[in-house]
N, C-alpha and C. Protein backbone atom coordinates (compact mmCIF):
# COMPACT_ATOMS: atom_id res chain seq x y z
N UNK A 1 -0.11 26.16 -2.06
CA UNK A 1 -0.96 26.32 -0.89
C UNK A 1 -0.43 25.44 0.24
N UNK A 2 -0.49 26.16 0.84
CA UNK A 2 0.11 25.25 2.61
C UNK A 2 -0.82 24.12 3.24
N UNK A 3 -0.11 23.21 4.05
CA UNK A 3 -0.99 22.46 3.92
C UNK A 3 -1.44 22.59 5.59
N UNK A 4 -2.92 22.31 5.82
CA UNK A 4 -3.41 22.70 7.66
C UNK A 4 -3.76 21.65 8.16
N UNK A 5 -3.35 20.22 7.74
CA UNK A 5 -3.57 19.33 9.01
C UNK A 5 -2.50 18.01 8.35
N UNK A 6 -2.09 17.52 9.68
CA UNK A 6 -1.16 16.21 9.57
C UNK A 6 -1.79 15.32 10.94
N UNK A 7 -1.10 14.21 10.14
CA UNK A 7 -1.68 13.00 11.10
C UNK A 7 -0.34 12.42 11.74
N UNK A 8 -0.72 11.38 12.54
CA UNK A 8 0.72 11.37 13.30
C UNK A 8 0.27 9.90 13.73
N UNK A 9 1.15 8.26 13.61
CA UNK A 9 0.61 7.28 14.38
C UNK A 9 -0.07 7.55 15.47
N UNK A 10 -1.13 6.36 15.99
CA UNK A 10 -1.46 6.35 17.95
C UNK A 10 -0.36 6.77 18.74
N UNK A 11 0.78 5.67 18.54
CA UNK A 11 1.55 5.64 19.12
C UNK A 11 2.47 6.84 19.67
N UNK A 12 2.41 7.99 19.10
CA UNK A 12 3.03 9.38 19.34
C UNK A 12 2.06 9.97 19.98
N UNK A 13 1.04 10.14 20.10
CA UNK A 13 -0.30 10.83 20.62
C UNK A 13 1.09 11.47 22.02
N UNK A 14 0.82 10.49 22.82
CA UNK A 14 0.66 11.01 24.77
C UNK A 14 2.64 11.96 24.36
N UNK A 15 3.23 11.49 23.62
CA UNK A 15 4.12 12.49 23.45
C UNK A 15 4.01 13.56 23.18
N UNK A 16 3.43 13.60 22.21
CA UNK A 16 2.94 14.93 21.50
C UNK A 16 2.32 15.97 22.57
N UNK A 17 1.36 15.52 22.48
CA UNK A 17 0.36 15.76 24.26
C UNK A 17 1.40 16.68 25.26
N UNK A 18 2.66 15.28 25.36
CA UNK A 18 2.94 15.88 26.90
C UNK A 18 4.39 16.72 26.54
N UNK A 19 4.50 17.03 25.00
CA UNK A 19 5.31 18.33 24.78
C UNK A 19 7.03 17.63 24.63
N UNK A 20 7.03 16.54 24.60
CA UNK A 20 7.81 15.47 24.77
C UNK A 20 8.10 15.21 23.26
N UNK A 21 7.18 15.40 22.23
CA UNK A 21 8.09 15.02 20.84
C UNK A 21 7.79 16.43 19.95
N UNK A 22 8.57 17.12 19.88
CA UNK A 22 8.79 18.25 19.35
C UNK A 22 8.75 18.47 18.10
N UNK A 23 8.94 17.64 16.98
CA UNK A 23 9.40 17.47 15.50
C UNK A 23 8.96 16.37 14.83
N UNK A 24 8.42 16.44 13.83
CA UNK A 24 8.47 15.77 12.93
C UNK A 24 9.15 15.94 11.39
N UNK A 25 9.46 14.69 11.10
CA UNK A 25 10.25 14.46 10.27
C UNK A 25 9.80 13.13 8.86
N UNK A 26 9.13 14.36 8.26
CA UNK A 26 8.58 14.08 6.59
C UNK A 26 9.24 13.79 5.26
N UNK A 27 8.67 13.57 4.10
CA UNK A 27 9.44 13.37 3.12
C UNK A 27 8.70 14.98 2.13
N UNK A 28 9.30 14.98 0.93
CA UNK A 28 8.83 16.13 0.42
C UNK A 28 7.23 16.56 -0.12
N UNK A 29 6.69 15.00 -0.04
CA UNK A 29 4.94 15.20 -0.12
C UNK A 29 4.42 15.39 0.76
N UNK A 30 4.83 15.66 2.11
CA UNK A 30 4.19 16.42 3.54
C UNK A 30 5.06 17.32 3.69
N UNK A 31 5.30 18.61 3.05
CA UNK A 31 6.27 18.55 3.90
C UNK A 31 5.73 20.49 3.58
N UNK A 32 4.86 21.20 3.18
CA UNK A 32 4.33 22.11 2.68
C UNK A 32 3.70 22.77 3.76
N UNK A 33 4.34 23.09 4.78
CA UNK A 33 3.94 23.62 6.30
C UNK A 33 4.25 25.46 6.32
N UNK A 34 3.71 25.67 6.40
CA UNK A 34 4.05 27.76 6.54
C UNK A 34 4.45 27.80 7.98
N UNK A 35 5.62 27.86 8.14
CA UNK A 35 6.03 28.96 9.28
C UNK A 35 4.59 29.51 10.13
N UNK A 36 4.09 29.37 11.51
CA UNK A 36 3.18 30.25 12.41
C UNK A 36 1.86 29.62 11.99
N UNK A 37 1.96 28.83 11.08
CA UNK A 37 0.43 28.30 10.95
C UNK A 37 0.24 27.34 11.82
N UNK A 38 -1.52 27.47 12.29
CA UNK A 38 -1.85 26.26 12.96
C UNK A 38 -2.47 25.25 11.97
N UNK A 39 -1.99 23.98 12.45
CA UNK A 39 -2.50 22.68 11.93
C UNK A 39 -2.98 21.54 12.74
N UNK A 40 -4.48 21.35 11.77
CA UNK A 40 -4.88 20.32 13.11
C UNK A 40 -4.59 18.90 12.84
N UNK A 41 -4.42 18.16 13.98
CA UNK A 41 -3.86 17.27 14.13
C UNK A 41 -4.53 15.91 14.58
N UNK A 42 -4.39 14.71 13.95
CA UNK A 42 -5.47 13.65 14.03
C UNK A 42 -4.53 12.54 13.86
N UNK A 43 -4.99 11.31 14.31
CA UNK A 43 -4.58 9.94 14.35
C UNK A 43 -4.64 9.14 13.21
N UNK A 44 -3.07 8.94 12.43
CA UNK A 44 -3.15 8.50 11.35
C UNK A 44 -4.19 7.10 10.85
N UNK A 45 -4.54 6.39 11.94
CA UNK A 45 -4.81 5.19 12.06
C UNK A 45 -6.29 5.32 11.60
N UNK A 46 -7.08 6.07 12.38
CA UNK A 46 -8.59 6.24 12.54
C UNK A 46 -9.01 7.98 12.17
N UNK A 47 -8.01 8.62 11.98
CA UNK A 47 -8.16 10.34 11.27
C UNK A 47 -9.32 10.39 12.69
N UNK A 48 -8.80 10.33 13.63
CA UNK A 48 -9.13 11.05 15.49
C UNK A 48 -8.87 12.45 15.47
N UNK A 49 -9.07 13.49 15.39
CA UNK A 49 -8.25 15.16 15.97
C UNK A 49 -8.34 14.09 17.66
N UNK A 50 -6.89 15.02 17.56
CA UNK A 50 -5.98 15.34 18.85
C UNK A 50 -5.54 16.52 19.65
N UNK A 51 -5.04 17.32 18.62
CA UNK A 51 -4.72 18.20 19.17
C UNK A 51 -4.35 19.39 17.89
N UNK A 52 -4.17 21.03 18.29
CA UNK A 52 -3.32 22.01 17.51
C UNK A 52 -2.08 22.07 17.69
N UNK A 53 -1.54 21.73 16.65
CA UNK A 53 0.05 22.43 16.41
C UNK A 53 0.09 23.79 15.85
N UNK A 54 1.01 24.46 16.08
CA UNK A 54 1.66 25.81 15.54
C UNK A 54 3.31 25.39 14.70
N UNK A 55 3.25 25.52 13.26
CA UNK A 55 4.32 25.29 12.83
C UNK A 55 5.52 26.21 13.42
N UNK A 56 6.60 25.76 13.51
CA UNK A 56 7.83 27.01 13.78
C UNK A 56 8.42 26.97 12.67
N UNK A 57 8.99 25.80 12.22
CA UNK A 57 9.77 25.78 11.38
C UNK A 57 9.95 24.68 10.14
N UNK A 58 10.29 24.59 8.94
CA UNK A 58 10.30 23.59 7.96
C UNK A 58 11.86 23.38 7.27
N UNK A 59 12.49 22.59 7.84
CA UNK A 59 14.12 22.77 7.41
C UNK A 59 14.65 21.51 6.95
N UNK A 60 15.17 21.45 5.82
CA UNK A 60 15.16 20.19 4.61
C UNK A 60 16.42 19.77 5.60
N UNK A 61 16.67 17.98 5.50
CA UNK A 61 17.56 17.70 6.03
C UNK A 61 17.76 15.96 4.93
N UNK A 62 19.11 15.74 5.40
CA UNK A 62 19.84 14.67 4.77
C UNK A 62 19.45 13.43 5.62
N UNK A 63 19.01 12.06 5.38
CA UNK A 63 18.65 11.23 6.10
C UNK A 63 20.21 10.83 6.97
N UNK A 64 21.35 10.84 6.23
CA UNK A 64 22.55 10.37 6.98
C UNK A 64 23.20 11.98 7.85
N UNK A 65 22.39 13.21 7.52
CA UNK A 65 22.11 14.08 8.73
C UNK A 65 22.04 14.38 9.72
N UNK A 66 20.70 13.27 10.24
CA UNK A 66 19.95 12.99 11.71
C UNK A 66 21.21 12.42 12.13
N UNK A 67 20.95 13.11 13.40
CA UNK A 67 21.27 13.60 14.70
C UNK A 67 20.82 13.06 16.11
N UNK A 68 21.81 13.04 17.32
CA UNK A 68 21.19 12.45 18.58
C UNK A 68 20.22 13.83 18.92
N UNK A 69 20.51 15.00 18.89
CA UNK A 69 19.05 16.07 18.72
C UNK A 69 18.24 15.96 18.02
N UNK A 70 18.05 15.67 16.77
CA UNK A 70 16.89 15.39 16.08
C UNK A 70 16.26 14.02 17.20
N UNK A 71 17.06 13.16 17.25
CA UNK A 71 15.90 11.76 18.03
C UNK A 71 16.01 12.14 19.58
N UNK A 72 16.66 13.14 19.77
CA UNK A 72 15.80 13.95 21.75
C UNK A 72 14.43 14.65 21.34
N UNK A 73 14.37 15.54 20.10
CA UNK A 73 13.02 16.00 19.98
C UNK A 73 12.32 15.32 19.15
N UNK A 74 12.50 14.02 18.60
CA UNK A 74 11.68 12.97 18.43
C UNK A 74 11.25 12.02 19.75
N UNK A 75 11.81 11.95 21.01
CA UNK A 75 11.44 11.29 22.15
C UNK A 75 12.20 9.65 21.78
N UNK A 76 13.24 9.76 21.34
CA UNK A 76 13.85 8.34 20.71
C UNK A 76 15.17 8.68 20.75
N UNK A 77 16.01 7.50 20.89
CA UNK A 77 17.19 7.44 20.51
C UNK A 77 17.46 7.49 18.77
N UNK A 78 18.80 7.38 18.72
CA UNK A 78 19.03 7.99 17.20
C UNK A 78 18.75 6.80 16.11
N UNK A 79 19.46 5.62 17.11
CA UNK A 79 18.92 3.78 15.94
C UNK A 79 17.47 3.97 16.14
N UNK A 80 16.64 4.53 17.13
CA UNK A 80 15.28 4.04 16.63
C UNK A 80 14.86 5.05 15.63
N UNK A 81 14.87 6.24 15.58
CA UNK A 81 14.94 7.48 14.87
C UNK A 81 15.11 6.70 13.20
N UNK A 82 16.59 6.28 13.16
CA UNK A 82 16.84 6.30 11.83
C UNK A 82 15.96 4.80 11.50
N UNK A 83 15.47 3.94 12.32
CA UNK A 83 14.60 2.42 12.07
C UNK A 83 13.27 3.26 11.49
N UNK A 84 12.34 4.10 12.52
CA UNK A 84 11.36 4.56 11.80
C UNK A 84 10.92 5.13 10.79
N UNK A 85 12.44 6.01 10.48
CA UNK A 85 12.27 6.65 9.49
C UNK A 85 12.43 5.71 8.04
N UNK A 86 13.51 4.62 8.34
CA UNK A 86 13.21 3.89 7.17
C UNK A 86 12.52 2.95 7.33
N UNK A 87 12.02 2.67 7.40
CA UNK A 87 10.29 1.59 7.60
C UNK A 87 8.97 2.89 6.94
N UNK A 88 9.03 3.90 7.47
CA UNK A 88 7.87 4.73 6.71
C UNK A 88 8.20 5.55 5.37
N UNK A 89 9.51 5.47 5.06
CA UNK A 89 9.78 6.33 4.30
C UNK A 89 11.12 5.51 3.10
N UNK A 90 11.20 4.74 2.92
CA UNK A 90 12.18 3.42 2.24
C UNK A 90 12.59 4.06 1.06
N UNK A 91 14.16 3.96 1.40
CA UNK A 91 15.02 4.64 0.56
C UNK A 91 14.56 5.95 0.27
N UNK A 92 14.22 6.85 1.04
CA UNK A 92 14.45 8.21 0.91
C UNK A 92 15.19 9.17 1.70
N UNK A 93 16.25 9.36 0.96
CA UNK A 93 17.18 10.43 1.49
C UNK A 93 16.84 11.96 1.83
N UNK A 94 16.14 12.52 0.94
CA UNK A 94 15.86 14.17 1.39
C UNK A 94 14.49 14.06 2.41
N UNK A 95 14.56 14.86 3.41
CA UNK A 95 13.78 14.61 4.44
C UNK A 95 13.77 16.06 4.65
N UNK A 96 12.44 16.49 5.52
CA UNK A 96 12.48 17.80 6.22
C UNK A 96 12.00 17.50 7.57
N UNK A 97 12.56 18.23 8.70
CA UNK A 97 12.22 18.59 10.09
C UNK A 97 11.27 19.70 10.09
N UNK A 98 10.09 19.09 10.45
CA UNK A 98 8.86 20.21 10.81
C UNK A 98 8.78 20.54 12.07
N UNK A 99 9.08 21.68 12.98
CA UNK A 99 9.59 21.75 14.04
C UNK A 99 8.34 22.52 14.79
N UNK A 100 7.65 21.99 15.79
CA UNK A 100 6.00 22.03 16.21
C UNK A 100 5.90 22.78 17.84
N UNK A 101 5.12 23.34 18.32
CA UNK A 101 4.60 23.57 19.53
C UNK A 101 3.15 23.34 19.55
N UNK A 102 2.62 22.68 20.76
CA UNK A 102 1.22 22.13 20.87
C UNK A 102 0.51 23.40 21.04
N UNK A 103 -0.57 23.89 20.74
CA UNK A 103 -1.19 24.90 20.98
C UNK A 103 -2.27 24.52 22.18
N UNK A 104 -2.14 25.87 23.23
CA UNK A 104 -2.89 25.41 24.18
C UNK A 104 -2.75 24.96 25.27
């Protein structure tokens, strides 16, 4: 079963918002998104709704992978890209790009 809502730090909110961070990038226990589904979306911190996403896409990727495109549609350069990702996700190599449009 697919999963219909993800949370996302505060700190991404006004990106997200302003169409500015395009992707997220999960490990394989979030990572159960259907293609065209909407998912609602809330503040990891305080579970706030924010906003609807529309999934586009779910595409498995290699952590030594990422890309200066992956951290343009993360709203980051690529050292902060690969800092966040290992601080939330420590020592994990298989990763997927969940690739989002804000609905609305």
């Amino acid at each position: 079963m697919s999963l219909t809502s993800m949370t996302f730090f505060e700190r991404f909110e006004s990106d997200i918002l302003a169409g500015k961070k395009t992707i997220t990038i999960r490990d394989e226990n979030e990572c159960d998104f259907a293609p065209n589904s909407i998912v609602e979306v809330a503040t990891y911190e305080d579970n706030r709704w924010f906003c609807q996403l529309r999934i586009i896409s779910v595409t498995p990727v290699l952590f030594d992978e990422l890309t200066d495109f992956h951290a343009s549609q993360e709203n980051m350069t690529l050292p902060e890209l690969k800092s966040v990702i290992a601080d939330i996700y420590p020592n994990i190599n298989k990763l997927f790009v969940i690739t989002y449009q804000k609905v609305g």
